[in-house]
Protein backbone atom coordinates (compact mmCIF):
# COMPACT_ATOMS: atom_id res chain seq x y z
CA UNK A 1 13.79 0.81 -14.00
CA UNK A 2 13.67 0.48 -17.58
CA UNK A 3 10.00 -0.72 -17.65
CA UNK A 4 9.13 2.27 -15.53
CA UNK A 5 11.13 4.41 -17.28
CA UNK A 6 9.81 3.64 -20.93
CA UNK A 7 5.78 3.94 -19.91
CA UNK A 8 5.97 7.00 -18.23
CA UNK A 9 8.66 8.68 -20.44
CA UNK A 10 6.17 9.58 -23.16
CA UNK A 11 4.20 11.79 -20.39
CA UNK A 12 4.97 14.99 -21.35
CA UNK A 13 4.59 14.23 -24.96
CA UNK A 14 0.42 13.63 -24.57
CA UNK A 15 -0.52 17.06 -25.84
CA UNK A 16 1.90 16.54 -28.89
CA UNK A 17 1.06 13.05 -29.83
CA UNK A 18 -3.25 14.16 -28.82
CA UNK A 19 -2.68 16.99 -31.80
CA UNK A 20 -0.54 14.43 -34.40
CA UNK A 21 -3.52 11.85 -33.94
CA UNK A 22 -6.85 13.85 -33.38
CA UNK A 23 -7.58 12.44 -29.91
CA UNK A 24 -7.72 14.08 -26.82
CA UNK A 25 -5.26 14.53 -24.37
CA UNK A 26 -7.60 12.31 -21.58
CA UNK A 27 -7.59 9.40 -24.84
CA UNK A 28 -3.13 10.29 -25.18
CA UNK A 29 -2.81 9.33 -21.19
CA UNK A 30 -4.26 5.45 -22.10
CA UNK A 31 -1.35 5.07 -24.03
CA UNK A 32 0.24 4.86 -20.20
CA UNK A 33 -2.59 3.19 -19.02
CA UNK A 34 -2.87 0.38 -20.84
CA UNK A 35 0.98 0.10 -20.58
CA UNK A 36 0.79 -0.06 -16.74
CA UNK A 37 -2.15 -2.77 -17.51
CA UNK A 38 0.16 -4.94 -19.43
CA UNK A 39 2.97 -4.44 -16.99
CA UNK A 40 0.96 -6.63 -14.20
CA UNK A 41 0.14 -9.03 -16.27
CA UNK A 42 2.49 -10.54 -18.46
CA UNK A 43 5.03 -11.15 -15.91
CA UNK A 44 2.84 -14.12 -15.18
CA UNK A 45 2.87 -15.59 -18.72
CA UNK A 46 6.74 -15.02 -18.84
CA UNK A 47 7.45 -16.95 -15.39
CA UNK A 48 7.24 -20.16 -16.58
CA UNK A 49 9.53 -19.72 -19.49
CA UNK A 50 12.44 -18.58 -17.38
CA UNK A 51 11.92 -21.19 -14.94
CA UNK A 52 12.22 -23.68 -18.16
CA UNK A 53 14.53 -21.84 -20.41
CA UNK A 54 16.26 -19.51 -17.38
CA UNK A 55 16.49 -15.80 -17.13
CA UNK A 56 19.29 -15.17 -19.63
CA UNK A 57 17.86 -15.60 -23.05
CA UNK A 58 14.06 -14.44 -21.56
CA UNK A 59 16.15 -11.12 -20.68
CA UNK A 60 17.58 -10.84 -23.73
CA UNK A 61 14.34 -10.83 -26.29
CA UNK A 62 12.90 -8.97 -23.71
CA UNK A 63 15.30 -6.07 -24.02
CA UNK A 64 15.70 -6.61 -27.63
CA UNK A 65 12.15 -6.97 -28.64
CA UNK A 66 11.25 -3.53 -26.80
CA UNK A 67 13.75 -1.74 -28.85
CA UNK A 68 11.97 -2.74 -32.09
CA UNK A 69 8.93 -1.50 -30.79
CA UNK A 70 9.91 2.03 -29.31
CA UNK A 71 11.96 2.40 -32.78
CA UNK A 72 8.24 1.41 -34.55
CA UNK A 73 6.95 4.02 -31.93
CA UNK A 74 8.65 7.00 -33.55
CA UNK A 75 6.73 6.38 -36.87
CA UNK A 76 3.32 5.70 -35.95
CA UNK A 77 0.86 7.67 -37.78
CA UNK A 78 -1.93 6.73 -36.07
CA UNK A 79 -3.73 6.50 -32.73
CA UNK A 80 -4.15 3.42 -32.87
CA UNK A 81 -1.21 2.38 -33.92
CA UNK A 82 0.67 3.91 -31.58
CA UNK A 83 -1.50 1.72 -29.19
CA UNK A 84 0.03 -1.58 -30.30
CA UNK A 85 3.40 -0.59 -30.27
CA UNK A 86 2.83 0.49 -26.72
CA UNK A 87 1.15 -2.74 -25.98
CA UNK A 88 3.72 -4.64 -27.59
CA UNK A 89 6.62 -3.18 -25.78
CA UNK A 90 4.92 -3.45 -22.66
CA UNK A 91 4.15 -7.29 -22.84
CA UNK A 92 8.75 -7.48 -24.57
CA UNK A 93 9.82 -5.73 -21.09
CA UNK A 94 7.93 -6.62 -18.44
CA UNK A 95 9.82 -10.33 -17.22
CA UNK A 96 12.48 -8.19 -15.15
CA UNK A 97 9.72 -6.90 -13.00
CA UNK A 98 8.89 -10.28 -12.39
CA UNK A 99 12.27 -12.01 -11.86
CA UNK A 100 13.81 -9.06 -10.36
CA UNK A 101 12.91 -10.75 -6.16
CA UNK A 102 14.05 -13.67 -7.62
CA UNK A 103 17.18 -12.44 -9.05
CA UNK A 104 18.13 -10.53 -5.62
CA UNK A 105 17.28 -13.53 -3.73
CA UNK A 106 19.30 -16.43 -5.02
CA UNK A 107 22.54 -13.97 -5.49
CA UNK A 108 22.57 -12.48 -2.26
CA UNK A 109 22.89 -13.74 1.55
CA UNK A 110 20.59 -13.05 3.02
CA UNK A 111 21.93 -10.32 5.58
CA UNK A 112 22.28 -8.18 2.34
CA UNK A 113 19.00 -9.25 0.62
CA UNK A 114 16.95 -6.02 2.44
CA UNK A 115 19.58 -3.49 1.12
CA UNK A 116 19.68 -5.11 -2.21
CA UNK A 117 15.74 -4.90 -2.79
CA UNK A 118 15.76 -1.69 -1.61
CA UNK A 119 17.94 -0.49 -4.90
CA UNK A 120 15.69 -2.56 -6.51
CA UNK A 121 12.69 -1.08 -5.53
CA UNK A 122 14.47 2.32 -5.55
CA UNK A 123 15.24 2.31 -9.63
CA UNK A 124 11.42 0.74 -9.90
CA UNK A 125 10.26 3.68 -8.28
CA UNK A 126 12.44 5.94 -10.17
CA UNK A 127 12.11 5.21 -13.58
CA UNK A 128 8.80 7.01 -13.47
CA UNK A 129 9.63 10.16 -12.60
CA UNK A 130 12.98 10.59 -14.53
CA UNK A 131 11.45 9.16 -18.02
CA UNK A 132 8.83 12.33 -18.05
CA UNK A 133 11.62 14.50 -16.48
CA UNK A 134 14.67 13.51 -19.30
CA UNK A 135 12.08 13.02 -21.59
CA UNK A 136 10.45 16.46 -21.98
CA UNK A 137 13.65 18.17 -22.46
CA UNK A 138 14.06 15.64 -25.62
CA UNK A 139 10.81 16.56 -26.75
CA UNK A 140 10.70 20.13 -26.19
CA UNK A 141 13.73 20.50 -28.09
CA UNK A 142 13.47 17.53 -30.83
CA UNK A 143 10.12 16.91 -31.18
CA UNK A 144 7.88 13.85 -29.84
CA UNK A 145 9.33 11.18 -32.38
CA UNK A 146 13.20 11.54 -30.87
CA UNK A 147 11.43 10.57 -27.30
CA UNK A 148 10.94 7.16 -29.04
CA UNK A 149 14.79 7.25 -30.86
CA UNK A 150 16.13 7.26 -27.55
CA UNK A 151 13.88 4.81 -26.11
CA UNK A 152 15.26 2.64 -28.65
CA UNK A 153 18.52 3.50 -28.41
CA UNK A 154 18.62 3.10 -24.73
CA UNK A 155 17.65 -0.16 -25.52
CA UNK A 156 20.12 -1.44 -27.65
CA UNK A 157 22.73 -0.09 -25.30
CA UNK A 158 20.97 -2.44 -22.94
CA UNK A 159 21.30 -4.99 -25.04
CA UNK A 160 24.44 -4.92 -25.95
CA UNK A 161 25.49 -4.95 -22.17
CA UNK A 162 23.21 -8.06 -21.87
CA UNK A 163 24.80 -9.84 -24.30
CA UNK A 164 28.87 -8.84 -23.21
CA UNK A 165 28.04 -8.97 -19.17
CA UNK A 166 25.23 -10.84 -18.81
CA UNK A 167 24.85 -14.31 -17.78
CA UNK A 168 22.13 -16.98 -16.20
CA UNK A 169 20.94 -16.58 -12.50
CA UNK A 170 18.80 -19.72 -12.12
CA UNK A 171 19.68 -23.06 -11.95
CA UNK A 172 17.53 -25.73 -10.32
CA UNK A 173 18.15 -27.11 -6.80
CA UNK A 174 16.91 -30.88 -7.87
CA UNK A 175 19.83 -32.30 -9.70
CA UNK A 176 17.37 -34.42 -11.79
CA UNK A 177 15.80 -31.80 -13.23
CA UNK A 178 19.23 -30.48 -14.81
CA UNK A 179 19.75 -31.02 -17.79
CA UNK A 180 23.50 -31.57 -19.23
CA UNK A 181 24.96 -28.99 -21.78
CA UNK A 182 28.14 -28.38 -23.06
CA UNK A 183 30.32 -25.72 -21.47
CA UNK A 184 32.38 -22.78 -22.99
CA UNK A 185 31.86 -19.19 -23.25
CA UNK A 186 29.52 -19.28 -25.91
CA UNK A 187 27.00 -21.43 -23.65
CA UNK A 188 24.94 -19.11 -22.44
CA UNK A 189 24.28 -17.66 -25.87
CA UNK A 190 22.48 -21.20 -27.02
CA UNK A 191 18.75 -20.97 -26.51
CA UNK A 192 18.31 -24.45 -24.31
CA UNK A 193 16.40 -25.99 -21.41
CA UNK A 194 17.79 -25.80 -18.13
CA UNK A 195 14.27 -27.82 -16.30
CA UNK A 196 12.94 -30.76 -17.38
CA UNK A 197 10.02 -29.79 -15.73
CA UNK A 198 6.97 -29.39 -18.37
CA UNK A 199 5.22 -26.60 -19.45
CA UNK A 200 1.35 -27.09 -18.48
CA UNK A 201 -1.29 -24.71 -18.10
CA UNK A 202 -0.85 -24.80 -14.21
CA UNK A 203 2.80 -23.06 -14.54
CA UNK A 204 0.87 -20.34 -16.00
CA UNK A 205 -1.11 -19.41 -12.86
CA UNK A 206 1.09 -21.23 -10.13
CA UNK A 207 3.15 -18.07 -9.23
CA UNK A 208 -0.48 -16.35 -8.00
CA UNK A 209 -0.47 -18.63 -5.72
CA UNK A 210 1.94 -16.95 -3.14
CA UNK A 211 -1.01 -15.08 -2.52
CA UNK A 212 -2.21 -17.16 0.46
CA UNK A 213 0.05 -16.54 2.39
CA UNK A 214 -0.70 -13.55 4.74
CA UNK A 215 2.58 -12.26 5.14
CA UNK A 216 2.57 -11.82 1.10
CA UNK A 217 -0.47 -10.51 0.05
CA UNK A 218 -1.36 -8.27 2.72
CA UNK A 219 2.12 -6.19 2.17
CA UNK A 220 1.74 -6.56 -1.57
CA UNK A 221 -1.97 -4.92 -1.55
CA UNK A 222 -0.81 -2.39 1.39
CA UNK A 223 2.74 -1.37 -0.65
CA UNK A 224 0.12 -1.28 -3.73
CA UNK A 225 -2.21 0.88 -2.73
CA UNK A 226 0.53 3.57 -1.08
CA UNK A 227 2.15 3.14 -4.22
CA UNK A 228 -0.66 4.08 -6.49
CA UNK A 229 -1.85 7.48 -4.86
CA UNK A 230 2.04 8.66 -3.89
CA UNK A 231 3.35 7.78 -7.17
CA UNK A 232 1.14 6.87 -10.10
CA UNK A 233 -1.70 9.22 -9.55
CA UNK A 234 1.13 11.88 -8.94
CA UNK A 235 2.66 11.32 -12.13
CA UNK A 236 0.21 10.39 -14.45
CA UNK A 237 -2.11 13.77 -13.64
CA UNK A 238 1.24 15.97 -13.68
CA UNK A 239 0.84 17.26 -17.79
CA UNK A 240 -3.09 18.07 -16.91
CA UNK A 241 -2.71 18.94 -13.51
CA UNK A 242 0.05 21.19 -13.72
CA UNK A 243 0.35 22.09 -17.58
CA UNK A 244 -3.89 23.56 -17.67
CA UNK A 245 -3.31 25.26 -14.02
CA UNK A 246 0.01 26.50 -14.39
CA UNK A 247 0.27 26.66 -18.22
CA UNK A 248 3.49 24.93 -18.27
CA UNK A 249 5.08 23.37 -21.38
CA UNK A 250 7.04 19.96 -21.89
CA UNK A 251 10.32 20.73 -20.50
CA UNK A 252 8.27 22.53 -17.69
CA UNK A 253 6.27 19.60 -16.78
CA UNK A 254 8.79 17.36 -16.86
CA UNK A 255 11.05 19.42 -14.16
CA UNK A 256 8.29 18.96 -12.04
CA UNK A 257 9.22 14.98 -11.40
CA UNK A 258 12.38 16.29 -10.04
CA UNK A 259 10.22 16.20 -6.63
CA UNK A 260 9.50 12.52 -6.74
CA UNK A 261 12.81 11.96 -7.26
CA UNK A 262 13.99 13.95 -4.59
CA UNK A 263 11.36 12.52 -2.24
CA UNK A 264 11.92 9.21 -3.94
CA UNK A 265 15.86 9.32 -2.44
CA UNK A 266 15.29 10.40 1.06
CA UNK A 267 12.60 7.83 2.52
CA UNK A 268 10.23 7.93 4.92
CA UNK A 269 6.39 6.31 5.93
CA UNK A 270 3.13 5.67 5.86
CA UNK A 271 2.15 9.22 7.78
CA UNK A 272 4.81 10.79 5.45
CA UNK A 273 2.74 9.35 2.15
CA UNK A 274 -0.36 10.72 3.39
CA UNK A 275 1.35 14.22 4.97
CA UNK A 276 2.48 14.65 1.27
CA UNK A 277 -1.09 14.15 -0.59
CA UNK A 278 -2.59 16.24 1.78
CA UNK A 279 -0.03 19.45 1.48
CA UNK A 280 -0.16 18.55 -2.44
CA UNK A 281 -3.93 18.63 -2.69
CA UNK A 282 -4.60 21.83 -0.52
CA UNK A 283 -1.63 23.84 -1.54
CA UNK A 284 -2.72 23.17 -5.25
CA UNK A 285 -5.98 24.17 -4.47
CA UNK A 286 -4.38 27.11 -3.20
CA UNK A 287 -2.53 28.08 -5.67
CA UNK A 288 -2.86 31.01 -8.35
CA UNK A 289 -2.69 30.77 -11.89
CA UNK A 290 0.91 31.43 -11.16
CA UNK A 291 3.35 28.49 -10.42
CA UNK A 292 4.69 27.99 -7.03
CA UNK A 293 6.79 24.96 -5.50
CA UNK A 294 4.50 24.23 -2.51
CA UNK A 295 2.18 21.71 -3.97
CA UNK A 296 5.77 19.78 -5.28
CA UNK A 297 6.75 19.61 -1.23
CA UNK A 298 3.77 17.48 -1.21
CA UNK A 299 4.75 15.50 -3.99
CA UNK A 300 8.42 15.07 -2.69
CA UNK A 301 6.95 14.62 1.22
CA UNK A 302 4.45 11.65 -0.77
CA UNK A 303 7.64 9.83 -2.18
CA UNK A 304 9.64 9.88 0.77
CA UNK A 305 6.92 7.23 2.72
CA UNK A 306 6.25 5.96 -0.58
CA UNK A 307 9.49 4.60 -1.13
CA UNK A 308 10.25 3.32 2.67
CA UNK A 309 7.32 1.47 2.56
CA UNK A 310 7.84 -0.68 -0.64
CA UNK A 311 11.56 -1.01 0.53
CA UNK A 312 10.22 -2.87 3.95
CA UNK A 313 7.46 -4.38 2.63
CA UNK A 314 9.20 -5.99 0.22
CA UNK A 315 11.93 -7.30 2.16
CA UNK A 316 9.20 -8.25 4.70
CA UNK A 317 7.28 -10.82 2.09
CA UNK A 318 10.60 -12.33 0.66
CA UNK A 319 12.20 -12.86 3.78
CA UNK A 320 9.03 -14.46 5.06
CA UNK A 321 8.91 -16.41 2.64
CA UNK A 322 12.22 -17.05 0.48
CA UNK A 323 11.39 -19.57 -1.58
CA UNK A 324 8.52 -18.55 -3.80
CA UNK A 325 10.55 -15.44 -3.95
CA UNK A 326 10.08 -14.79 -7.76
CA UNK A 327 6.52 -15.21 -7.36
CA UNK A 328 6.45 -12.33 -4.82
CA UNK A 329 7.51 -9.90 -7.02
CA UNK A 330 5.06 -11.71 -9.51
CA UNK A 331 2.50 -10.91 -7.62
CA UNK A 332 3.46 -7.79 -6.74
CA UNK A 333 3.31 -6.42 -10.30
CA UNK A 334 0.00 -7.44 -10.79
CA UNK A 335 -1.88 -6.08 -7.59
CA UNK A 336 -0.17 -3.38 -8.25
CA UNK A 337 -0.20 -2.38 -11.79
CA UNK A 338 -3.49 -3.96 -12.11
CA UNK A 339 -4.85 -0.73 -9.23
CA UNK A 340 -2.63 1.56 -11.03
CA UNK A 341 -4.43 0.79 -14.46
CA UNK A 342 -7.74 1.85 -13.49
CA UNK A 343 -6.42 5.56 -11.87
CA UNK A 344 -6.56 7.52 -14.75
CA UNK A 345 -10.20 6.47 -15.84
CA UNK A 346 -11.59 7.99 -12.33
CA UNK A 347 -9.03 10.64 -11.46
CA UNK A 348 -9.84 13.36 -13.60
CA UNK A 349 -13.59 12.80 -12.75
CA UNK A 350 -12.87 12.80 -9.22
CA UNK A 351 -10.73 15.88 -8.97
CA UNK A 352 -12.89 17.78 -10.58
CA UNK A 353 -15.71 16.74 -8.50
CA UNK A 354 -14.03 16.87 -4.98
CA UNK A 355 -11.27 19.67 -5.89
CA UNK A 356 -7.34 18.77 -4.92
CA UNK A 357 -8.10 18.71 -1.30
CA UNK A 358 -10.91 16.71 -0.59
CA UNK A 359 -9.61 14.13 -3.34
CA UNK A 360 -5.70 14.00 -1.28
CA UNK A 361 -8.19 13.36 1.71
CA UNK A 362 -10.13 10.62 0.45
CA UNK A 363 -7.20 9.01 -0.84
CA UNK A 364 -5.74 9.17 2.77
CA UNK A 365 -8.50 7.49 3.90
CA UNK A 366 -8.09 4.92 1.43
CA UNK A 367 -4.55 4.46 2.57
CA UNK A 368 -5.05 3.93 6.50
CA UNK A 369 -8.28 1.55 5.28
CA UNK A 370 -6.75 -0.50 2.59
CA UNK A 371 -2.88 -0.55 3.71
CA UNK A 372 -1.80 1.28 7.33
CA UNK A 373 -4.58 -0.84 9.37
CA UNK A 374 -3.75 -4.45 7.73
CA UNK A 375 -0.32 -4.11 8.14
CA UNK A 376 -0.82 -3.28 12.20
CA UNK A 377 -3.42 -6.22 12.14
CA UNK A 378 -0.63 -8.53 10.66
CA UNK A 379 2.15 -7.25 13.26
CA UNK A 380 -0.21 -7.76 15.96
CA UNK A 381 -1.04 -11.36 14.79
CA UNK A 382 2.68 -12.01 14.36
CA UNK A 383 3.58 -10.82 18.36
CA UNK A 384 0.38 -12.88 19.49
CA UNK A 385 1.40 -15.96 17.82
CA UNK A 386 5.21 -15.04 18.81
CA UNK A 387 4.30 -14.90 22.42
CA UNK A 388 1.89 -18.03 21.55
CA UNK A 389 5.39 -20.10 20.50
C-alpha cells in the first residue's frame, strides 16, 4: 500500500508543484508516471538480493531509503529535481510489491492463501486512491511541501515498526544452501547471507520467466489491463478531469477518490469494470459545469470489478503455480505498471479526441479483447484438458 500510496499521493498537488517549477500541469502528472514506470521494474533487480540476503534487511533500506527521499522531496526547487527524488524513491520502495505473493505464500496454508492475497491486493489497490484523497486535505491546508513531510514521516513510522516487529520470511528449502549464523535477538539485525547460491546475471531476469506458463501470464496481462482503465486512468486524469470541468480545488479533488475506495471495498467483475467506465464516461459527458456525483457511481461501479478480479486472478496464478510464487507478483508489477506508465501520454489526447463516452467505450472494448476473452479461452482449455485426464 505504501508504494501506491506515496506515487499517487502527490496528485492533487500537480497544479501547485506545475506553478513552483514553470511546467505544465500535463509535464507535473510524469512525476506519477515515471514513478509507476519504476514501480514495474525494479522489483526485478531487487529479487535476487532477497533471495541471497532475505527479505528483512531488503525491507528495511527499502523503507528507510524512501523516507530520505520524500524528506529531499519537500525541498526541491526544481523540476527536475523533483524528478530524481521521485525516481529515487520509486526504485527504495518498490521490493514489497515484488515479495509481497511470496511473503503470503510461504506464511500461510494454503486454504487461507486466497483470503490473504485478497488484503493484499486490497491495500495495493487502495493506496492510490487514499494518498490523493488524505493528501489534498494536507495540501490545501499546509501547502504542497508538508505532502512530502508526511510522506516521510509515514515512513519512519514504518521503519521503526520494521525494525521492533519485523523479522525474516525466507529461508531456503535445500539445507545446503543454508548458511550457519549465530542466534540471538539481535540476528536478524546483521546484514548476512542466508543462500549460498551466487549472484549472476541470470538471477536478474530468472523471475520473468514465470511468464510461460499460461495460467500466469494470461491472468497477469488480463488483471493488468482491467486494472489500468478502472484504476489508473481513473485516478491519474481525476485533477484535469474533474478540477478544469468542475473547477474543483485540492481538497475537492481529492474527496473525489472516496469513490474508488468505496467501490474498491465492495467487489465485483469484469461486466461491473466495464458498467462503471461506461456510466463514468457518458454521465461526465453529461454533465454541466456544475458538479454532480453520477460520473463518481461510475468510478465506484469500475472499482468494485476492478478489485474482484485482481483478488481471483491472483489467487488463480499462485495457486497454480506455488512455487515461483514471488515471481508472480514479480511479474505482475511489471505487465502491469509497465501498461500503466504509458496512460497518461495518450489519455489526454484521446479524451479530447473521442469525448468521455466514446473513450469509456473503447476502453471496454479493450477489456473484453485483451482480458475477459483470454481468461474464458484459458477456463475452457482447463475443462477440456480436465475432462481429457
Amino acid at each position: 500500500m505504501g508504494a501506491s500510496f506515496m506515487a499517487a499521493g502527490i496528485i492533487p498537488v500537480y497544479e501547485a508543484m506545475a506553478e513552483e517549477y514553470g511546467v505544465t500541469v500535463d509535464a507535473a502528472t510524469y512525476l506519477t508516471a515515471t514513478q509507476i514506470l519504476i514501480l514495474g521494474v525494479a522489483p526485478v533487480f531487487w529479487k535476487p538480493f532477497t533471495t541471497i540476503y532475505g527479505r528483512y534487511p531488503i525491507l528495511l533500506f527499502s523503507v528507510f531509503g524512501c523516507m530520505v527521499c520524500n524528506l529531499g522531496g519537500a525541498f526541491c526547487s526544481s523540476y527536475g529535481a523533483q524528478m530524481v527524488t521521485r525516481v529515487f524513491a520509486a526504485i527504495c520502495v518498490c521490493p514489497p510489491l515484488g515479495v509481497g505473493t511470496g511473503v503470503i505464500t510461504d506464511l500461510c496454508e494454503p486454504h487461507e492463501r486466497a483470503q490473504k492475497l485478497g488484503w493484499w491486493a486490497l491495500l495495493l489497490t487502495m493506496g492510490t486512491p487514499a494518498g490523493p484523497l488524505i493528501m489534498g486535505f494536507v495540501s490545501g491546508n499546509l501547502g504542497w511541501h508538508w505532502v512530502f513531510y508526511i510522506l516521510a514521516l509515514l515512513n519512519f513510522v514504518q521503519f521503526m515498526l520494521y525494525v521492533l516487529l519485523g523479522d525474516e520470511t525466507i529461508y531456503p528449502a535445500d539445507r545446503s544452501l543454508r548458511i550457519k549464523n549465530g542466534g540471538g535477538f539481535f540476528a536478524k539485525y546483521r546484514f548476512r547471507r542466508l543462500n549460498a547460491c551466487p549472484l549472476t546475471k541470470y538471477s536478474f531476469v530468472e523471475p520473468l520467466f514465470a511468464s510461460k506458463y499460461p495460467r500466469i501470464i494470461i491472468p497477469i496481462f488480463a488483471q493488468s489491463i482491467v486494472f489500468c482503465y478502472a484504476n489508473i486512468a481513473i485516478i491519474v486524469e481525476m485533477p484535469s478531469v474533474f478540477g478544469q470541468k468542475f473547477g474543483l480545488n485540492a481538497q475537492q479533488i481529492g474527496l473525489q477518490f472516496l469513490a474508488v475506495i468505496i467501490g474498491s471495498l465492495m467487489e465485483n467483475s469484469f461486466a461491473t469494470a466495464m458498467a462503471g467506465l461506461l456510466t463514468w464516461g457518458f454521465q461526465l459527458d453529461n454533465a454541466s459545469s456544475t458538479w454532480n456525483v453520477t460520473p463518481l457511481i461510475g468510478v465506484a461501479i469500475a472499482s468494485f470489478g476492478n478489485q474482484i478480479v485482481m483478488t481471483i486472478l491472483i489467487s488463480f496464478s499462485v495457486d497454480s503455480h506455488p512455487e515461483p510464487a514471488t515471481d508472480v507478483g514479480i511479474c505482475l508489477s511489471v505487465y502491469r505498471q509497465l501498461y500503466g506508465f504509458v496512460l497518461p501520454f495518450y489519455l489526454p489526447a484521446m479524451f479530447k479526441a473521442l469525448d468521455f463516452a466514446k473513450a469509456a467505450g473503447v476502453m471496454c472494448v479493450l477489456i473484453v479483447v485483451a482480458a475477459l476473452i483470454p481468461i474464458i479461452a484459458i477456463h475452457v482449455a482447463a475443462s477440456h484438458h480436465r475432462a481429457a485426464a
